[in-house]
C-alpha atoms as a PDB file:
ATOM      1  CA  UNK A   1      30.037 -78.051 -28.127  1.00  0.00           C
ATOM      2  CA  UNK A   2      31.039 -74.879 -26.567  1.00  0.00           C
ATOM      3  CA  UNK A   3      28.535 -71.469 -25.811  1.00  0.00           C
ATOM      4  CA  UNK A   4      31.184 -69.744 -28.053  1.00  0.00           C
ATOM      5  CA  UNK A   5      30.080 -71.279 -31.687  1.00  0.00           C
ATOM      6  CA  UNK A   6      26.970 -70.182 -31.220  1.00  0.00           C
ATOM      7  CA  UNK A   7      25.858 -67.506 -33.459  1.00  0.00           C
ATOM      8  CA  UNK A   8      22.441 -65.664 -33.172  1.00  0.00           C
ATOM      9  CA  UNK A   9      20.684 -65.082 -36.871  1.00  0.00           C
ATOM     10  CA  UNK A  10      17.313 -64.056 -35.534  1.00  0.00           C
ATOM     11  CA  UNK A  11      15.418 -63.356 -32.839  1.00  0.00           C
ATOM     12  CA  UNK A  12      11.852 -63.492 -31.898  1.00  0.00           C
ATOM     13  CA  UNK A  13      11.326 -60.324 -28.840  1.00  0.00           C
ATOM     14  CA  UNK A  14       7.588 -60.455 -29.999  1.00  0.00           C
ATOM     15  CA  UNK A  15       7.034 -63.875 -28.954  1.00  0.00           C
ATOM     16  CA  UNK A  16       8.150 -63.028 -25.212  1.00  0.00           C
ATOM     17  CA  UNK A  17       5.591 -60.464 -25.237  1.00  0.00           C
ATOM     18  CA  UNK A  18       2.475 -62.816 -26.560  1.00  0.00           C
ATOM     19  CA  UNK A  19       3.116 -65.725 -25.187  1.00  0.00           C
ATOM     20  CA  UNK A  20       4.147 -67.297 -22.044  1.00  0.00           C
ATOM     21  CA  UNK A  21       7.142 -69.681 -22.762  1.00  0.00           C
ATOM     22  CA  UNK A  22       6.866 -73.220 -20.704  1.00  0.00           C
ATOM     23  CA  UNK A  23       9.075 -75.425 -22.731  1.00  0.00           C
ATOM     24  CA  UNK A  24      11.622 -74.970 -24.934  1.00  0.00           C
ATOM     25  CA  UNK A  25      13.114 -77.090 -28.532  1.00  0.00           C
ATOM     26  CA  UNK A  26      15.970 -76.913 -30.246  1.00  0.00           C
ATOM     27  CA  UNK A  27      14.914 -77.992 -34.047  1.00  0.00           C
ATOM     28  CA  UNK A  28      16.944 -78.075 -37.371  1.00  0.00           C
ATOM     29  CA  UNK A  29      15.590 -76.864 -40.331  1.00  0.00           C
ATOM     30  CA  UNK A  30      15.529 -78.726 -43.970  1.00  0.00           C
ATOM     31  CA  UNK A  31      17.247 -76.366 -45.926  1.00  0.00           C
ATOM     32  CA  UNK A  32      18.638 -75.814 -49.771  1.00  0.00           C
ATOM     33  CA  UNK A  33      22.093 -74.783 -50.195  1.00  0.00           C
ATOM     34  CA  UNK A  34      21.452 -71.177 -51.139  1.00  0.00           C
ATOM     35  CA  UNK A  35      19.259 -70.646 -48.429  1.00  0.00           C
ATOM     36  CA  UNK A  36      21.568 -71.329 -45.473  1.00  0.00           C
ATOM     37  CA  UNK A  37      24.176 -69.292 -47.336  1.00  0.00           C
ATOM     38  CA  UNK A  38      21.926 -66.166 -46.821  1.00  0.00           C
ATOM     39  CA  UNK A  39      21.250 -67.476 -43.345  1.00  0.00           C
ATOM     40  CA  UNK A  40      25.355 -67.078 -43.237  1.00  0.00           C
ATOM     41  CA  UNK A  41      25.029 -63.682 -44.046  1.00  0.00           C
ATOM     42  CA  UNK A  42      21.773 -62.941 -41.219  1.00  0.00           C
ATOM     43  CA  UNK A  43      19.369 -62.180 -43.721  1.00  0.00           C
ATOM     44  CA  UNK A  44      16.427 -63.932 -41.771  1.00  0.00           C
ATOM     45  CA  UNK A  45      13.070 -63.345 -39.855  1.00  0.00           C
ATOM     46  CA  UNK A  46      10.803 -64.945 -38.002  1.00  0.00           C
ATOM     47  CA  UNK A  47       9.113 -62.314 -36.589  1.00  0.00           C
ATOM     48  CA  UNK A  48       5.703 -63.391 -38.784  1.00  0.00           C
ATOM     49  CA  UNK A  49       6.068 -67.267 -38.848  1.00  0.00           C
ATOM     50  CA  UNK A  50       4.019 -69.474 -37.045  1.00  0.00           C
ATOM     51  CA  UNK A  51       4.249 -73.510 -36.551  1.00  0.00           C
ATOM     52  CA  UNK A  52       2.460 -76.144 -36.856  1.00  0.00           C
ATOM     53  CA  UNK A  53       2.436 -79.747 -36.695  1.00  0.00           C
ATOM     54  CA  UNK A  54       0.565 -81.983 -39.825  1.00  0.00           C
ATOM     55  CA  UNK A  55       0.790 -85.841 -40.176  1.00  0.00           C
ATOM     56  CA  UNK A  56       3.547 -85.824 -37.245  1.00  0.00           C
ATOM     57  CA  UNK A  57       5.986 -83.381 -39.143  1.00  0.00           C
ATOM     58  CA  UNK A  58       6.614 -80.101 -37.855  1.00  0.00           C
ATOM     59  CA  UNK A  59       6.827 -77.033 -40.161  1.00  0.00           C
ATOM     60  CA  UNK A  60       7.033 -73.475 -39.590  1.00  0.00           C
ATOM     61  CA  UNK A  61       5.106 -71.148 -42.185  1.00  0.00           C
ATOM     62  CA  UNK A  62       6.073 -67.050 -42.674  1.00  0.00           C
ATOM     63  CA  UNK A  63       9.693 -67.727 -42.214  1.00  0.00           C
ATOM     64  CA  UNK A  64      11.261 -65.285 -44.429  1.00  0.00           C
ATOM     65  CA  UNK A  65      15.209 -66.124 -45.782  1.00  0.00           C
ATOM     66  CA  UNK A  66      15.963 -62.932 -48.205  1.00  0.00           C
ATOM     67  CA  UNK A  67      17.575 -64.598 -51.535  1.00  0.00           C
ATOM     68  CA  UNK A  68      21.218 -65.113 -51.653  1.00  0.00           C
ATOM     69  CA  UNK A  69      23.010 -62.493 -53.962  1.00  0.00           C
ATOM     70  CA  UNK A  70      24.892 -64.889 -55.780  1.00  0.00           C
ATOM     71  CA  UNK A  71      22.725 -67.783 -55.892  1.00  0.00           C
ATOM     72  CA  UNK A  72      20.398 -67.121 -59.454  1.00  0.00           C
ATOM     73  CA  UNK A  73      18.378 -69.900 -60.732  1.00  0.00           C
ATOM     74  CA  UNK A  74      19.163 -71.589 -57.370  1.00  0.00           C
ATOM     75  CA  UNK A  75      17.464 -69.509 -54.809  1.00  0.00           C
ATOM     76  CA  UNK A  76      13.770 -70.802 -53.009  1.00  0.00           C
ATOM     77  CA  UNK A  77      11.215 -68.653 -52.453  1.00  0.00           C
ATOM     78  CA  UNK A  78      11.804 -67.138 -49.620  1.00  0.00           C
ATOM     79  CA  UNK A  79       8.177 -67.763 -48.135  1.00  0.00           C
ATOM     80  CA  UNK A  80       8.760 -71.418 -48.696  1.00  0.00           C
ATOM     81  CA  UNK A  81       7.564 -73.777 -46.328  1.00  0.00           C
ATOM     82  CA  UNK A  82      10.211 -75.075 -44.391  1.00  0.00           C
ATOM     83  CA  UNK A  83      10.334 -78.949 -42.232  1.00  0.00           C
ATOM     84  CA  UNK A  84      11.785 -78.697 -38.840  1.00  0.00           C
ATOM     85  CA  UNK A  85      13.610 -81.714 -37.640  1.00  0.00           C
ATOM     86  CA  UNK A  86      12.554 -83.352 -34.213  1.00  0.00           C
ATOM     87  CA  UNK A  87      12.750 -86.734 -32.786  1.00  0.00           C
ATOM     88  CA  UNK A  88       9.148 -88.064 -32.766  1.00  0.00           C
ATOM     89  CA  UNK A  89       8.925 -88.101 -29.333  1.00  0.00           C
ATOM     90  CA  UNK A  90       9.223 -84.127 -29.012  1.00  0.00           C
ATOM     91  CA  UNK A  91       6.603 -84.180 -31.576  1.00  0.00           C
ATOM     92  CA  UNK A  92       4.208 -86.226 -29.916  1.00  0.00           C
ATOM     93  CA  UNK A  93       4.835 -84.009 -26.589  1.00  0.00           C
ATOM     94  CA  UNK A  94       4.243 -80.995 -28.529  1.00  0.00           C
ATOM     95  CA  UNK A  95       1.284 -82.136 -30.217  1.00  0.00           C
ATOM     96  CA  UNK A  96      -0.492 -83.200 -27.169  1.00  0.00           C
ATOM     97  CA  UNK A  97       0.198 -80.153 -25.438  1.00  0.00           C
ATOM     98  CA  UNK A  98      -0.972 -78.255 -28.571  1.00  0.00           C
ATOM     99  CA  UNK A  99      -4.428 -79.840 -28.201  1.00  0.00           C
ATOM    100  CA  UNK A 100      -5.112 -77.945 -25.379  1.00  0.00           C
ATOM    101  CA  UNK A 101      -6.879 -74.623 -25.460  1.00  0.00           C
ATOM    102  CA  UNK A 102      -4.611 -71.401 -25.963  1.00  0.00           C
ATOM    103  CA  UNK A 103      -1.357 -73.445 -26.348  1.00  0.00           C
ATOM    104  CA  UNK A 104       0.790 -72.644 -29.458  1.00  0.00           C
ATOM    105  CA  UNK A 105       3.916 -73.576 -30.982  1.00  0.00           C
ATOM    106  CA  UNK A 106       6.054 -70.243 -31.756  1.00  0.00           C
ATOM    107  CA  UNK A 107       9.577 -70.089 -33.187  1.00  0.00           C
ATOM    108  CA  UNK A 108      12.108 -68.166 -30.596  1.00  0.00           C
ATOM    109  CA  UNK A 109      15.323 -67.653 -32.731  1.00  0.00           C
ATOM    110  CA  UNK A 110      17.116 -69.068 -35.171  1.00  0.00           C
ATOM    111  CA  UNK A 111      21.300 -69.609 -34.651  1.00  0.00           C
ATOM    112  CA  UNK A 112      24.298 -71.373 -36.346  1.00  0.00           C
ATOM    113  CA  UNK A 113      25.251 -73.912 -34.076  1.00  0.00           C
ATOM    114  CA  UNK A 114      28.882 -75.108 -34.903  1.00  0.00           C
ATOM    115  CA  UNK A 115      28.263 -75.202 -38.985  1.00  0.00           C
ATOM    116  CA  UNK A 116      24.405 -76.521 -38.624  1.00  0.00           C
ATOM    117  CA  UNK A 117      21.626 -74.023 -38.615  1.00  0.00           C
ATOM    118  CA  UNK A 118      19.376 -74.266 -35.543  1.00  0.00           C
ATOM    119  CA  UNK A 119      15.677 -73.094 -34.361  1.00  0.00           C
ATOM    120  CA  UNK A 120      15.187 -72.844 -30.548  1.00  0.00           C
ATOM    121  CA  UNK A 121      10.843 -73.056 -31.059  1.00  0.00           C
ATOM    122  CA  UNK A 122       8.746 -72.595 -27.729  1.00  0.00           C
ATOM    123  CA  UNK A 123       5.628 -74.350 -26.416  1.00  0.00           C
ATOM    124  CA  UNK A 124       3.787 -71.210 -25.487  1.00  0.00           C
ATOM    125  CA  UNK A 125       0.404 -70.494 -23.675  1.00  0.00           C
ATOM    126  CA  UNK A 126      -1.040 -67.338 -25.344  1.00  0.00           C
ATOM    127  CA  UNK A 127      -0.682 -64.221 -22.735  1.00  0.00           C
ATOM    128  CA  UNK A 128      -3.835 -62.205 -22.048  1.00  0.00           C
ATOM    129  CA  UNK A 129      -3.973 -58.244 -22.469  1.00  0.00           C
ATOM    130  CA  UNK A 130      -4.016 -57.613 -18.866  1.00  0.00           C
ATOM    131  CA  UNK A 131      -0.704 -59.538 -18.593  1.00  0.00           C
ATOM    132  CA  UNK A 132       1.097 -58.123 -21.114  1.00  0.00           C
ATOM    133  CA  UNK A 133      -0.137 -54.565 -19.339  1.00  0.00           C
ATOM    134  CA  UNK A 134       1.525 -56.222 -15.999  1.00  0.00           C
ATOM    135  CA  UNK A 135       4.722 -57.123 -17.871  1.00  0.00           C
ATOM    136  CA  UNK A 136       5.093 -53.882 -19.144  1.00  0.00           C
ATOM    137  CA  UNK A 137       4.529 -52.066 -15.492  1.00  0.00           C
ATOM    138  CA  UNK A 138       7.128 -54.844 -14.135  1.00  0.00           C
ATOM    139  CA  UNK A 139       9.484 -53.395 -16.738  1.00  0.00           C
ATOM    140  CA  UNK A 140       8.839 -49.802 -16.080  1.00  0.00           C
ATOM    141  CA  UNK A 141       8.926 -50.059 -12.392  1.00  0.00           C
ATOM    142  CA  UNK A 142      12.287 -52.106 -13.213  1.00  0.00           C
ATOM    143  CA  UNK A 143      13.316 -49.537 -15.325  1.00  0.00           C
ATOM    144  CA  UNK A 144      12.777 -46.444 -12.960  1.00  0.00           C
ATOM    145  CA  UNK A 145      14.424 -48.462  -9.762  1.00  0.00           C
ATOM    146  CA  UNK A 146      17.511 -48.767 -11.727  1.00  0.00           C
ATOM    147  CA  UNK A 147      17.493 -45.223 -12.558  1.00  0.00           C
ATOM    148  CA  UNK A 148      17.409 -44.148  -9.162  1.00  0.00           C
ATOM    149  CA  UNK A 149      20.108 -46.594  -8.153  1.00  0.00           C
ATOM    150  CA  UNK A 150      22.114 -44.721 -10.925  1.00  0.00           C
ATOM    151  CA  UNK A 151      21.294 -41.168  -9.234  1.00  0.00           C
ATOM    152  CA  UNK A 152      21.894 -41.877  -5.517  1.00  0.00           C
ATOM    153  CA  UNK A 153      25.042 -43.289  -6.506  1.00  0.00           C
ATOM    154  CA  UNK A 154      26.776 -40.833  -8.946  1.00  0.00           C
ATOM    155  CA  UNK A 155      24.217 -37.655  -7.809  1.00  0.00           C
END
């Protein structure tokens, strides 16, 4: 499929500032019909939600979906636990690497892929506080470079 039907629902920017990101998934979700019609309309986030991995099924907790308008008795709780879908060897990779200490599975972002609704989740080492200090300097100093650029060439 194309770059083009790919539409962003949510986003995780917290994530890039916990964790280093080594490896990357792209996971579906088991959903209920009212449910991905709210994901439709972008009422998601993952900004709480964690992941983790019991009796080789992978599920992400914290995941909030609002409740679709329209959908009454229908709509899930929107704190419901939700199953991601992985072939088994991802999940075996993931839970090995998982084992080790400091490594964590965290969802990235969540995205309508064509007319399915896709997770991109992230094997992540957890970052340290002097790192995240560093990443913010790199940013800064990143930041004021550019700003300079701006000025030398329009001053």
């Amino acid at each position: 499929m194309a770059k083009a039907d790919v539409k962003l629902i949510a986003n995780n920017k917290k994530a890039y500032h916990d964790f280093f990101i080594l490896d990357t998934y792209e996971a579906g979700i088991a959903l209920h019909g009212t449910e991905v019609k709210s994901l439709r309309m972008g009422k998601c986030s993952i900004k709480e939600s964690f992941i983790r991995i019991e009796n080789g099924e992978v599920f992400i907790y914290g995941m909030h979906i609002s409740p679709y308008e329209k959908g009454n008795i229908f709509n899930k709780d929107p704190l419901r636990v939700k199953k991601l879908l992985l072939h088994k060897a991802e999940i075996n990779k993931m839970l090995g690497k998982t084992k080790e200490k400091g490594m964590a599975i965290v969802p990235l972002k969540v995205y309508l892929r064509g007319s399915l609704v896709k997770m991109e989740i992230g094997l992540a080492k957890g970052k340290k506080l002097y790192d995240k200090r560093d990443d913010i300097a790199k940013k800064d100093q990143k930041r004021e470079a550019e700003r300079e650029f701006k000025v030398r060439n329009f001053g």
